[in-house]
C-alpha atoms as a PDB file:
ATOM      1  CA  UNK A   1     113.094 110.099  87.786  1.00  0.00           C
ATOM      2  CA  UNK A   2     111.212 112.954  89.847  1.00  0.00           C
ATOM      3  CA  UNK A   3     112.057 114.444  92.997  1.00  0.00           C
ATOM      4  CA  UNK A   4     110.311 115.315  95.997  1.00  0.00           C
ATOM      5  CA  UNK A   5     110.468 118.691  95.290  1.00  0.00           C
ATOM      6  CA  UNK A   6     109.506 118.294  91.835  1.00  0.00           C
ATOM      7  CA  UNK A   7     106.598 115.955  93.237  1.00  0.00           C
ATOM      8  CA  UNK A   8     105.522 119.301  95.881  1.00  0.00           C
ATOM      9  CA  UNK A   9     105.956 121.739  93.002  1.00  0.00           C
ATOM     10  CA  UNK A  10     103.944 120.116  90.575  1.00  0.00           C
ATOM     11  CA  UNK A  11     101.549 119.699  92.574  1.00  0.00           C
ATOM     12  CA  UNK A  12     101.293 123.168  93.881  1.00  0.00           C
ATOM     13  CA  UNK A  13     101.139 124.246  89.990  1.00  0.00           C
ATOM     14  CA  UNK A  14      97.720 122.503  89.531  1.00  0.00           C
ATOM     15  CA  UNK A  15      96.384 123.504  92.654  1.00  0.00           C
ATOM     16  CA  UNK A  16      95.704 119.940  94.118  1.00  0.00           C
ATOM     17  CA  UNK A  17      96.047 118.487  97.300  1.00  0.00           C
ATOM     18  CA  UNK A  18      97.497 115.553  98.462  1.00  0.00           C
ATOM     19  CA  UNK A  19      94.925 113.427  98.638  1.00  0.00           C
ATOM     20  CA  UNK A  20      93.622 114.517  94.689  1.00  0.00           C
ATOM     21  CA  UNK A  21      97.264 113.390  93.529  1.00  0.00           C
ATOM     22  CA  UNK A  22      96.414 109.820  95.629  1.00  0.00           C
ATOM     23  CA  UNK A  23      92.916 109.262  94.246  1.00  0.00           C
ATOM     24  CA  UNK A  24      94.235 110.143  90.620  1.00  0.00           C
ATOM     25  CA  UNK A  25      97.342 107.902  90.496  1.00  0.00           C
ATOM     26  CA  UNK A  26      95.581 104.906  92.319  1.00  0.00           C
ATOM     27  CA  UNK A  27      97.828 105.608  94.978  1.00  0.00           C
ATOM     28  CA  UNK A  28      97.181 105.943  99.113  1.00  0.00           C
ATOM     29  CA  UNK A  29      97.568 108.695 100.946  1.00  0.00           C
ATOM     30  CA  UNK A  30     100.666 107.355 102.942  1.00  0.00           C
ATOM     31  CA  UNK A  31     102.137 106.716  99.925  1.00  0.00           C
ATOM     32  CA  UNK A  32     102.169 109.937  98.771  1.00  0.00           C
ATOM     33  CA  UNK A  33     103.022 111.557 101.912  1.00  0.00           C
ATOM     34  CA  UNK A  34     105.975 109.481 102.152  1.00  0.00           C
ATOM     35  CA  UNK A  35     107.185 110.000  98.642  1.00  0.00           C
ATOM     36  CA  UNK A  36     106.511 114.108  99.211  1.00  0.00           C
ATOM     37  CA  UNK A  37     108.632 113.834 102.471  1.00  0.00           C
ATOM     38  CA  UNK A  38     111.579 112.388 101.049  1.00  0.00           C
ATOM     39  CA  UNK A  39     114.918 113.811 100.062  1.00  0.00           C
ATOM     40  CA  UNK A  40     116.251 113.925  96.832  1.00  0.00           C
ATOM     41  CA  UNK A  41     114.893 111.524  94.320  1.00  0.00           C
ATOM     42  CA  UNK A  42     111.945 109.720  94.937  1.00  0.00           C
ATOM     43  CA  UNK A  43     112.110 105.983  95.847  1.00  0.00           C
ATOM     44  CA  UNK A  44     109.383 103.716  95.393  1.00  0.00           C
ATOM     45  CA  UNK A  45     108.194 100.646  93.530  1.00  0.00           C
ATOM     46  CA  UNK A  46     108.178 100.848  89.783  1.00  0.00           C
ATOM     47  CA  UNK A  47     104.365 100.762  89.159  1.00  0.00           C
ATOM     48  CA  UNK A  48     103.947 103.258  91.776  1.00  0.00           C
ATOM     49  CA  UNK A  49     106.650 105.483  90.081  1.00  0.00           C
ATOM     50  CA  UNK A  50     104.985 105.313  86.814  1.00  0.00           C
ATOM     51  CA  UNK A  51     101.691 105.873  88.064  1.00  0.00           C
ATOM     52  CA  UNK A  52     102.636 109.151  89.982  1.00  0.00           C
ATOM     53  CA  UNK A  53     104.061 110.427  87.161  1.00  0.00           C
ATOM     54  CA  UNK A  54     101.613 109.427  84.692  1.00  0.00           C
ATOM     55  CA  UNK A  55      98.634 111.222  86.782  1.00  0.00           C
ATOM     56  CA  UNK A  56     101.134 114.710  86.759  1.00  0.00           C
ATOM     57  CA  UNK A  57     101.713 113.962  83.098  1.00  0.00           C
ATOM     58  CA  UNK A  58      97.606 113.790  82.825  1.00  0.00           C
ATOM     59  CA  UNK A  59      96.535 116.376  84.015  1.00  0.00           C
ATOM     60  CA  UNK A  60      99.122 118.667  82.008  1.00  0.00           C
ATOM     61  CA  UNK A  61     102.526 118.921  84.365  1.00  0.00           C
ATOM     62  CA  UNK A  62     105.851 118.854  82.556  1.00  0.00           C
ATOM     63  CA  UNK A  63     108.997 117.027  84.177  1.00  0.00           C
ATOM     64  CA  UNK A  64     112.090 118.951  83.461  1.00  0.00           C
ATOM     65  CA  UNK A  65     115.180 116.567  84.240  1.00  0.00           C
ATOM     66  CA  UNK A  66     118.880 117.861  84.903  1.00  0.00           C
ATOM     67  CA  UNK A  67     120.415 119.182  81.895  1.00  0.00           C
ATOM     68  CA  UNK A  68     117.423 118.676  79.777  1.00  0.00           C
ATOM     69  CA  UNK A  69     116.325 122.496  79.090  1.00  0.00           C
ATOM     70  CA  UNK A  70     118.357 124.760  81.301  1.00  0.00           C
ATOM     71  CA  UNK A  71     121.750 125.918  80.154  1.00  0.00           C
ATOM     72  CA  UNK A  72     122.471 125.848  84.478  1.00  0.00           C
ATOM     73  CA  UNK A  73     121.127 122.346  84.271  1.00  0.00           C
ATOM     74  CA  UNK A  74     118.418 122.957  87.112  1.00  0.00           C
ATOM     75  CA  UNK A  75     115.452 120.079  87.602  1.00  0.00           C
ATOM     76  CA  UNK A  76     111.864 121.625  87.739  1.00  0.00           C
ATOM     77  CA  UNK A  77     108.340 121.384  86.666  1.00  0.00           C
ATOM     78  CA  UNK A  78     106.074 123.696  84.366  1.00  0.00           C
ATOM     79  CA  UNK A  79     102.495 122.736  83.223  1.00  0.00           C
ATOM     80  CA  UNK A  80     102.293 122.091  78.941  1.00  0.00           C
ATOM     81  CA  UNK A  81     100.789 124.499  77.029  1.00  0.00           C
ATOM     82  CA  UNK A  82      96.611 124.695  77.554  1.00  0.00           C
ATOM     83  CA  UNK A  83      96.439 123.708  73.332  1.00  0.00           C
ATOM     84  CA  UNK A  84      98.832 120.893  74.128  1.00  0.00           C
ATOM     85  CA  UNK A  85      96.669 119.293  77.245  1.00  0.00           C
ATOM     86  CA  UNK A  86      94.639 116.983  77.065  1.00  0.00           C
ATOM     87  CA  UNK A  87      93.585 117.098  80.599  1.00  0.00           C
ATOM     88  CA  UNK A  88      92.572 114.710  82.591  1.00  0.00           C
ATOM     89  CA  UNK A  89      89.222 115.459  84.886  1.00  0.00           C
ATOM     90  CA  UNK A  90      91.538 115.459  87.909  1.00  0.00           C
ATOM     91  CA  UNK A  91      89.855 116.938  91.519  1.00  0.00           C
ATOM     92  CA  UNK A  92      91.625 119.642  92.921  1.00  0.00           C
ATOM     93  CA  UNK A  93      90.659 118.067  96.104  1.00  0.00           C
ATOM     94  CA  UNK A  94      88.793 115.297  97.170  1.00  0.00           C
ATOM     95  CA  UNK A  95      86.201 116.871  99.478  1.00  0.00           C
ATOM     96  CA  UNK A  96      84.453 120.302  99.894  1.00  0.00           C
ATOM     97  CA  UNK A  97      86.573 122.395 101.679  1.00  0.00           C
ATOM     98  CA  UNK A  98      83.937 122.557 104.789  1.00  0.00           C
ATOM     99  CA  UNK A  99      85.444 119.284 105.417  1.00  0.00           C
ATOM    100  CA  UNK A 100      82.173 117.095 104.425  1.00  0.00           C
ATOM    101  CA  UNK A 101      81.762 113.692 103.098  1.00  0.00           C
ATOM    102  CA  UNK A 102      80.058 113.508  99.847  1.00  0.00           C
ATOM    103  CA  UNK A 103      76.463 112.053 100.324  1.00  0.00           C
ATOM    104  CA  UNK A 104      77.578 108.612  98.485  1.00  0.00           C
ATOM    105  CA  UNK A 105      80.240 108.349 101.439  1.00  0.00           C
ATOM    106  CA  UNK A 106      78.138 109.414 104.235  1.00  0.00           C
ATOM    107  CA  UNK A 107      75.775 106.511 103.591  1.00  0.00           C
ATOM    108  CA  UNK A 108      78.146 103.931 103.259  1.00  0.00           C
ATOM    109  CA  UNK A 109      79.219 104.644 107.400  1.00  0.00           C
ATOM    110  CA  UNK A 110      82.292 107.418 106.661  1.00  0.00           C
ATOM    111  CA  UNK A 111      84.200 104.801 104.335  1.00  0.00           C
ATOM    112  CA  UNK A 112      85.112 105.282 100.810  1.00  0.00           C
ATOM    113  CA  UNK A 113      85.552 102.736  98.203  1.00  0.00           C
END
């Protein structure tokens, strides 16, 4: 289980951006939105579930569930160690931060694959 917080935190801990986390779990964008928006635990479909949390898992984010490694019993998130990672070529985001479509996009008319 992960929760939305958990989702926002991890994601803030590798430095990615919403759209990243879509394109690396094979996810849309709405998808993710809605999942980061939520209260509580995250709902979704089970495939969806385990591919969100396998692309956090890849590119080296730790879930911490309730009770698991806090004497207070806290949830959270923490990135493995760097010797321990085998990371994942994940994007930190999926276009310059000008705001540009890549070339490839640009001359396929502004949609991506």
């Amino acid at each position: 289980m992960i929760t939305a917080a958990q989702l926002r935190a991890a994601r803030a801990l590798l430095g990615m951006d919403q759209r990243a986390l879509a394109h690396a779990a094979q996810l849309s964008l709405p998808t993710i939105q809605r999942m980061e928006a939520s209260e509580g635990v995250i709902r979704g479909t089970v495939d969806s579930l385990v591919k969100l949390v396998g692309a956090l898992e890849a590119a080296g984010v730790e879930l911490i569930n309730e009770g698991i490694t806090s004497p207070t019993g806290g949830r959270g998130v923490r990135l493995r160690a760097a010797d321990a990672v085998k990371r994942a070529r994940v994007p930190t985001r999926t276009r310059p931060q000008g705001g540009r479509r890549p070339a490839a996009i640009a001359r396929r008319g502004g949609r991506s694959t």
